[in-house]
C-alpha atoms as a PDB file:
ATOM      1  CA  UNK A   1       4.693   3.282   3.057  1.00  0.00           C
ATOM      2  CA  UNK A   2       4.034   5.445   6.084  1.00  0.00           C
ATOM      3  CA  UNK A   3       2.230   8.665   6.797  1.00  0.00           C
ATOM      4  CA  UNK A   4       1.264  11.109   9.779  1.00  0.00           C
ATOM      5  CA  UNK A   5      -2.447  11.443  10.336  1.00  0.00           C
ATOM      6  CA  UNK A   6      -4.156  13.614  12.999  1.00  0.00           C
ATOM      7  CA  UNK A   7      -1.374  12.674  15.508  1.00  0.00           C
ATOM      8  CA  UNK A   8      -2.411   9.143  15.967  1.00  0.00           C
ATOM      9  CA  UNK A   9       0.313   6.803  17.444  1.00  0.00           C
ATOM     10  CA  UNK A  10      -1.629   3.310  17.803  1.00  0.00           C
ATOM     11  CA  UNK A  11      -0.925   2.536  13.911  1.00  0.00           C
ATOM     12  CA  UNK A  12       2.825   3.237  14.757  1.00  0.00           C
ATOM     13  CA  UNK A  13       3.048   0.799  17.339  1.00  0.00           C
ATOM     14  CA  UNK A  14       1.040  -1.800  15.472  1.00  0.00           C
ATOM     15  CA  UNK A  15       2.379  -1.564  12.545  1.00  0.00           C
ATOM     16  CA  UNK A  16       6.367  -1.850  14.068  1.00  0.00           C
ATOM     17  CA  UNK A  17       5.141  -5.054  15.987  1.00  0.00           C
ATOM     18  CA  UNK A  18       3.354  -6.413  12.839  1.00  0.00           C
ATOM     19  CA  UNK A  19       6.892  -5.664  10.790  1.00  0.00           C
ATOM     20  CA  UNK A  20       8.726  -6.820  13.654  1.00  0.00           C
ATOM     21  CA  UNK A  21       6.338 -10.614  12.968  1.00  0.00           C
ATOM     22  CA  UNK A  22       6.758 -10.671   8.958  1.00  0.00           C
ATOM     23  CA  UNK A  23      10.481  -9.837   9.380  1.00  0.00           C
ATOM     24  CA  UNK A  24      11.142 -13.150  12.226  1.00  0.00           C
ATOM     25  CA  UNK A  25       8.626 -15.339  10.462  1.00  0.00           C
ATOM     26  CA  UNK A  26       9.409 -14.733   6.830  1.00  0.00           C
ATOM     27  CA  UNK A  27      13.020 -13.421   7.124  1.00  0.00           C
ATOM     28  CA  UNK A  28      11.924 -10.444   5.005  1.00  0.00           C
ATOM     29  CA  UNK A  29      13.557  -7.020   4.590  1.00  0.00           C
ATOM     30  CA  UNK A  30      11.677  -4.476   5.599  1.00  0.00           C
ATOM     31  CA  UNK A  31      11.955  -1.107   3.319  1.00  0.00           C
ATOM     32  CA  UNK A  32      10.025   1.756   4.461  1.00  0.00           C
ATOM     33  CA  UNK A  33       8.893   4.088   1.116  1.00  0.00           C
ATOM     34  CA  UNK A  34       8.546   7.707   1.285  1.00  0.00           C
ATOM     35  CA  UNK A  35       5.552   8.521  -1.106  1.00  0.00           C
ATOM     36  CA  UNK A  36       6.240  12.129   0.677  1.00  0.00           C
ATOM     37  CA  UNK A  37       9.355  13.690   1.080  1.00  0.00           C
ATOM     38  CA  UNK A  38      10.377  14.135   4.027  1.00  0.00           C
ATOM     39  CA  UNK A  39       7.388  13.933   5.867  1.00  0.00           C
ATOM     40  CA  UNK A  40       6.943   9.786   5.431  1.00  0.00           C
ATOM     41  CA  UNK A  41      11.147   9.460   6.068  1.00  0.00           C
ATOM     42  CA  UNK A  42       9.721  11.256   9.803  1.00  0.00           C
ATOM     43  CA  UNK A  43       6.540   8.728   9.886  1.00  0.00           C
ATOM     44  CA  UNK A  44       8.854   5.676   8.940  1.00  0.00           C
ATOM     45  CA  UNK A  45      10.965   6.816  11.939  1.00  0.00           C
ATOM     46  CA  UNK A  46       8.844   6.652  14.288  1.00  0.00           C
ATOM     47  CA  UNK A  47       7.838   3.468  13.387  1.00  0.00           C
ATOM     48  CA  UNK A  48      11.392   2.098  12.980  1.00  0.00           C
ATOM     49  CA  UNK A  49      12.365   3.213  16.120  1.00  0.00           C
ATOM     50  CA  UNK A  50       9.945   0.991  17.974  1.00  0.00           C
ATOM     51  CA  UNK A  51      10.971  -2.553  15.745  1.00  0.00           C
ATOM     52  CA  UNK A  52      13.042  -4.713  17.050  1.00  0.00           C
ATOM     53  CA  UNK A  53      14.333  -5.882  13.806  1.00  0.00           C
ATOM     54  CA  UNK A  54      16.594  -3.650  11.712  1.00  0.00           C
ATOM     55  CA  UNK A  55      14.530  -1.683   8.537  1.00  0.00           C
ATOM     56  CA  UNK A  56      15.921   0.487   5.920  1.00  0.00           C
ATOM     57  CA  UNK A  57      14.557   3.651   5.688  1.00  0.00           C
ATOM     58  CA  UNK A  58      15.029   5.630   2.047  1.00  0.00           C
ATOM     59  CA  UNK A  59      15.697   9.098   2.775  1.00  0.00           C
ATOM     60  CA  UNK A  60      15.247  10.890  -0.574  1.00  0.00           C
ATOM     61  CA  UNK A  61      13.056  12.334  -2.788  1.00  0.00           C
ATOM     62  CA  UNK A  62      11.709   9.885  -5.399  1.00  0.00           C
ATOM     63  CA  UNK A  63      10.242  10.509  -8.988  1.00  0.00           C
ATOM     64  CA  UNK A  64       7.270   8.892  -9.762  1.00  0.00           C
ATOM     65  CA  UNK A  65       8.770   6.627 -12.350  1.00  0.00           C
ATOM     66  CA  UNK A  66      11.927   5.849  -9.239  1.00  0.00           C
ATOM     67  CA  UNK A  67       8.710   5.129  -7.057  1.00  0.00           C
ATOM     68  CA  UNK A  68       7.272   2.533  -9.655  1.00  0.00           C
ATOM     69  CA  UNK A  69      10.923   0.851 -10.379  1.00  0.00           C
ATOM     70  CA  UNK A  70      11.098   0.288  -6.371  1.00  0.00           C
ATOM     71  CA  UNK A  71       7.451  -0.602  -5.701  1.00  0.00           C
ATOM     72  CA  UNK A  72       7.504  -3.127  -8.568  1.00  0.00           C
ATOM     73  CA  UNK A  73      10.113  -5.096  -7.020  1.00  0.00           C
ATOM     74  CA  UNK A  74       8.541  -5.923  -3.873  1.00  0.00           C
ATOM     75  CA  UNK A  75       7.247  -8.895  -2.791  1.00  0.00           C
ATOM     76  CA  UNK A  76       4.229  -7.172  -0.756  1.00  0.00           C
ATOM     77  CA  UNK A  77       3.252  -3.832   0.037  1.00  0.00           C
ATOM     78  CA  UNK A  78       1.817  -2.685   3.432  1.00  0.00           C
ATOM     79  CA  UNK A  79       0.526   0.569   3.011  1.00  0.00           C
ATOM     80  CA  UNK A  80      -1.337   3.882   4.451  1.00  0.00           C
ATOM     81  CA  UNK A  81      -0.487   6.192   0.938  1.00  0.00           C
ATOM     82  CA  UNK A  82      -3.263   5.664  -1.652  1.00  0.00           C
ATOM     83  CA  UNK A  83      -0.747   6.474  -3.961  1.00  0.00           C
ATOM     84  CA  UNK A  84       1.652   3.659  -2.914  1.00  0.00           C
ATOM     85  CA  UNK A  85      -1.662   0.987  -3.599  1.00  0.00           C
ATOM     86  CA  UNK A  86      -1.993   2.502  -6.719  1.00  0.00           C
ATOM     87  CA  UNK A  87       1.760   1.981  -7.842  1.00  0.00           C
ATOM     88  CA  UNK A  88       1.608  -1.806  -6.189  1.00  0.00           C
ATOM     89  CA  UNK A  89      -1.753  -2.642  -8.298  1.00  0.00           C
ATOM     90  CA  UNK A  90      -0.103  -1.287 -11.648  1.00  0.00           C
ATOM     91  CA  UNK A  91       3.083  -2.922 -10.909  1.00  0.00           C
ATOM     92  CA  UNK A  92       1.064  -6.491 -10.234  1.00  0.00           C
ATOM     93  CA  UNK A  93       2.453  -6.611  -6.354  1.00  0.00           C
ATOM     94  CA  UNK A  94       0.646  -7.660  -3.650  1.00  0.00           C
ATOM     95  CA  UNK A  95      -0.665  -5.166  -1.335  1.00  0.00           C
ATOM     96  CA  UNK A  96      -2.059  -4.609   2.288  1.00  0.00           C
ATOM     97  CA  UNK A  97      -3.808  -1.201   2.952  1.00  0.00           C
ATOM     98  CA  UNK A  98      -4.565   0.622   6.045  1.00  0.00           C
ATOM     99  CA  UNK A  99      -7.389   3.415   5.584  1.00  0.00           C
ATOM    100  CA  UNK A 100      -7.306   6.919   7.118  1.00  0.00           C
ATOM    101  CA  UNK A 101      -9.713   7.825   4.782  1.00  0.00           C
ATOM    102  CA  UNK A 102     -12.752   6.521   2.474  1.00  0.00           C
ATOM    103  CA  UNK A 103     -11.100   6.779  -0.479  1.00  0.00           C
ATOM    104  CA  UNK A 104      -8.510   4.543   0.097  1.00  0.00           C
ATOM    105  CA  UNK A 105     -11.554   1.782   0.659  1.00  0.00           C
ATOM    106  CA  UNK A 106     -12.853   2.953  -1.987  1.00  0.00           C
ATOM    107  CA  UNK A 107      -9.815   1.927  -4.129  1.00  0.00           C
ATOM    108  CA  UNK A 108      -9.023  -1.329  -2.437  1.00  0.00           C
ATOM    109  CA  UNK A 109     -13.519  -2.347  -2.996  1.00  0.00           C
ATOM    110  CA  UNK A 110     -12.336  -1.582  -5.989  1.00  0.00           C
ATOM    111  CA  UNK A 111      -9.677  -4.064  -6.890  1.00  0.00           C
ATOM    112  CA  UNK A 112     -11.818  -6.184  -4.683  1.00  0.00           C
ATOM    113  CA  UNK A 113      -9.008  -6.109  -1.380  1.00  0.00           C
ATOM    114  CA  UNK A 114     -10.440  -5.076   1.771  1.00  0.00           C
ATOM    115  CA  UNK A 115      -8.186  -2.795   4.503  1.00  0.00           C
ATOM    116  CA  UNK A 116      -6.545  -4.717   7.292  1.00  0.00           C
ATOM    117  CA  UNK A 117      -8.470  -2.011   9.635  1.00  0.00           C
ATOM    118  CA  UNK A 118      -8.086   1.841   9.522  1.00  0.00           C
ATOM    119  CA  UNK A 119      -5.256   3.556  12.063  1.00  0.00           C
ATOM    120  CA  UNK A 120      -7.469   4.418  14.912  1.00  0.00           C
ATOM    121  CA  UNK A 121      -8.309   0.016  15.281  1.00  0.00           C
ATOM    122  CA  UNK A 122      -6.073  -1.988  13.055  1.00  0.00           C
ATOM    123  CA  UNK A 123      -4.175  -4.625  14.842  1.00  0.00           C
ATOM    124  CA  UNK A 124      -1.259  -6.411  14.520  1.00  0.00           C
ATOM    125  CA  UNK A 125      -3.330  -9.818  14.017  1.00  0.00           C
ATOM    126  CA  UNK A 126      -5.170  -8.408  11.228  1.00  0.00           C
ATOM    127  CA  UNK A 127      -2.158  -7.081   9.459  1.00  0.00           C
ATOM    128  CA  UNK A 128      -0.680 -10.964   9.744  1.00  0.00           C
ATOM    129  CA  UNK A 129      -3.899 -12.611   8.932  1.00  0.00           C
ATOM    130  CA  UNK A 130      -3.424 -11.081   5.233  1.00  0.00           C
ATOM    131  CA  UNK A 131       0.140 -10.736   4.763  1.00  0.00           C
ATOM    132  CA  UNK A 132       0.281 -14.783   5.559  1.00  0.00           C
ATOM    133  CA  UNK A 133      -2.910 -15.336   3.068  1.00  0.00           C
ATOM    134  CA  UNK A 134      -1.135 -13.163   0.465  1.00  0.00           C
ATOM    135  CA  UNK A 135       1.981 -13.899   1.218  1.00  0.00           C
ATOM    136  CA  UNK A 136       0.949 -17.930   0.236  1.00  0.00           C
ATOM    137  CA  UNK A 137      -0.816 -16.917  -2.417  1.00  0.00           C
ATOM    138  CA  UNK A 138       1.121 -14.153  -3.967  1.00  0.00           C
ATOM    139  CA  UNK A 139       1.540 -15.693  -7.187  1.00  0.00           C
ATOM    140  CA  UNK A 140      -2.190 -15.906  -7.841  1.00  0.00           C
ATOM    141  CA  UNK A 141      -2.595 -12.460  -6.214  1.00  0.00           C
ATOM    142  CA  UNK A 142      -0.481 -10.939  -8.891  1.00  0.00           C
ATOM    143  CA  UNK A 143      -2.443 -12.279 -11.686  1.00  0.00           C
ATOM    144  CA  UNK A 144      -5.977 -11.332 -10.142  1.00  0.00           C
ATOM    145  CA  UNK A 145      -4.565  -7.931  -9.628  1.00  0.00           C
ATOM    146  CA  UNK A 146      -3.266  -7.404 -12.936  1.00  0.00           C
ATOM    147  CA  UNK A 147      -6.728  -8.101 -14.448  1.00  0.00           C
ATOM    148  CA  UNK A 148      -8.924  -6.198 -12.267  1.00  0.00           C
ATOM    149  CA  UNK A 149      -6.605  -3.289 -13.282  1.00  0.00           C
ATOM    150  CA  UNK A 150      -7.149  -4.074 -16.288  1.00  0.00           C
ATOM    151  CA  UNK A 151     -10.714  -3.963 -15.847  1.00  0.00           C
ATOM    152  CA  UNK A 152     -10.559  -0.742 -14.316  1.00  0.00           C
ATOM    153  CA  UNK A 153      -8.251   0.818 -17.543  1.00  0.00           C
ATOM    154  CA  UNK A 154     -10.894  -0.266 -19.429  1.00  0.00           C
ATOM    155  CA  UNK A 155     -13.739   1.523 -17.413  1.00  0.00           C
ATOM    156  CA  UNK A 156     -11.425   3.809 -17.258  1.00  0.00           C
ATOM    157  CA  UNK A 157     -10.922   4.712 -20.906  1.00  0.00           C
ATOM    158  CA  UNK A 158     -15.061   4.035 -21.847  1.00  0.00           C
ATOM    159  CA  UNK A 159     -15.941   6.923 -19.071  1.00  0.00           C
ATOM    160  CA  UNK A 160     -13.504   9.161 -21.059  1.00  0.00           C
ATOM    161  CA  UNK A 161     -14.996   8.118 -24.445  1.00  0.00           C
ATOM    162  CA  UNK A 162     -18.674   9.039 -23.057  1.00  0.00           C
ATOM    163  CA  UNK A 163     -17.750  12.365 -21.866  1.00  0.00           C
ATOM    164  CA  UNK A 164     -16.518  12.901 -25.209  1.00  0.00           C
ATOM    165  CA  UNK A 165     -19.067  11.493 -27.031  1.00  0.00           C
ATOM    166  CA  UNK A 166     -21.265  14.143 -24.806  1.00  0.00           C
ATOM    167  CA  UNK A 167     -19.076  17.352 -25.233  1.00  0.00           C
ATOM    168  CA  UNK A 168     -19.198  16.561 -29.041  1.00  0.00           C
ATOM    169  CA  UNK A 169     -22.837  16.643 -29.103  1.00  0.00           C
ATOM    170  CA  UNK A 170     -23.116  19.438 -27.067  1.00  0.00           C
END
């Protein structure tokens, strides 16, 4: 899943000679996401455009639930939409992010993932380095996933049940 941010172009590059490497090596299809439509099917593009390999691109607008159905049956996700992590943690896939912004570390720390770099220095090396680990381990990535979400539903729902417990005393 692709975005636009501040007009950066190094992520593009990177991430079409990273794609480029997963696609040779692991003789994966590469499916570019829009999370935003149309501005990620113009971000995918760009990207697309520089790969030697051959991607599809889906040029439409997606409902959430759509977006869930096609995110859950991925093998891995590569990532710069927070909202595209989100979907891959609830639907137990594998994920790599790339920050633009502190939330999206935040959510990854969260899940205990780290980002393969943020756009302005992420390489194509680094990208590789975890879609090989994951990719090996996927399995066992999909089960550690699916209960730290869990974990975090749980948080989730005893936050709620505090700030209730606090309106109803108030």
């Amino acid at each position: 899943c692709a975005r636009e941010w501040r007009g950066l172009r190094h992520y593009k590059q990177v991430l079409s000679e990273a794609l480029d490497k997963i696609n040779a090596d692991f003789g994966v299809q590469i499916v570019f996401i829009p999370m935003q439509y149309p501005e990620d099917v113009k971000a995918a593009e760009k990207i697309a455009v520089h790969m030697k390999s051959r991607a599809i691109l889906l040029n439409d607008e997606y409902t959430t639930s759509e977006l869930l159905s096609i995110t859950g049956n991925l093998d891995m996700l590569i990532s710069i939409r927070l909202h595209a992590l989100i979907f891959a943690g609830v639907m137990d896939v594998p994920m790599i992010g790339l920050s633009y912004d502190p939330k999206v570390d935040r959510f990854l720390n969260s899940i205990g993932e780290k980002t393969a770099g943020n756009l302005e220095n992420v390489t194509a090396g680094k990208i590789m380095r975890q879609f090989i680990d994951k990719w090996q381990n996927k399995e066992e990535i999909r089960v550690i996933n699916r209960q730290r979400l869990a974990e975090l539903r749980a948080l989730a729902s005893s936050n709620a049940e505090m700030a209730l417990d606090v309106l109803q005393k108030n």
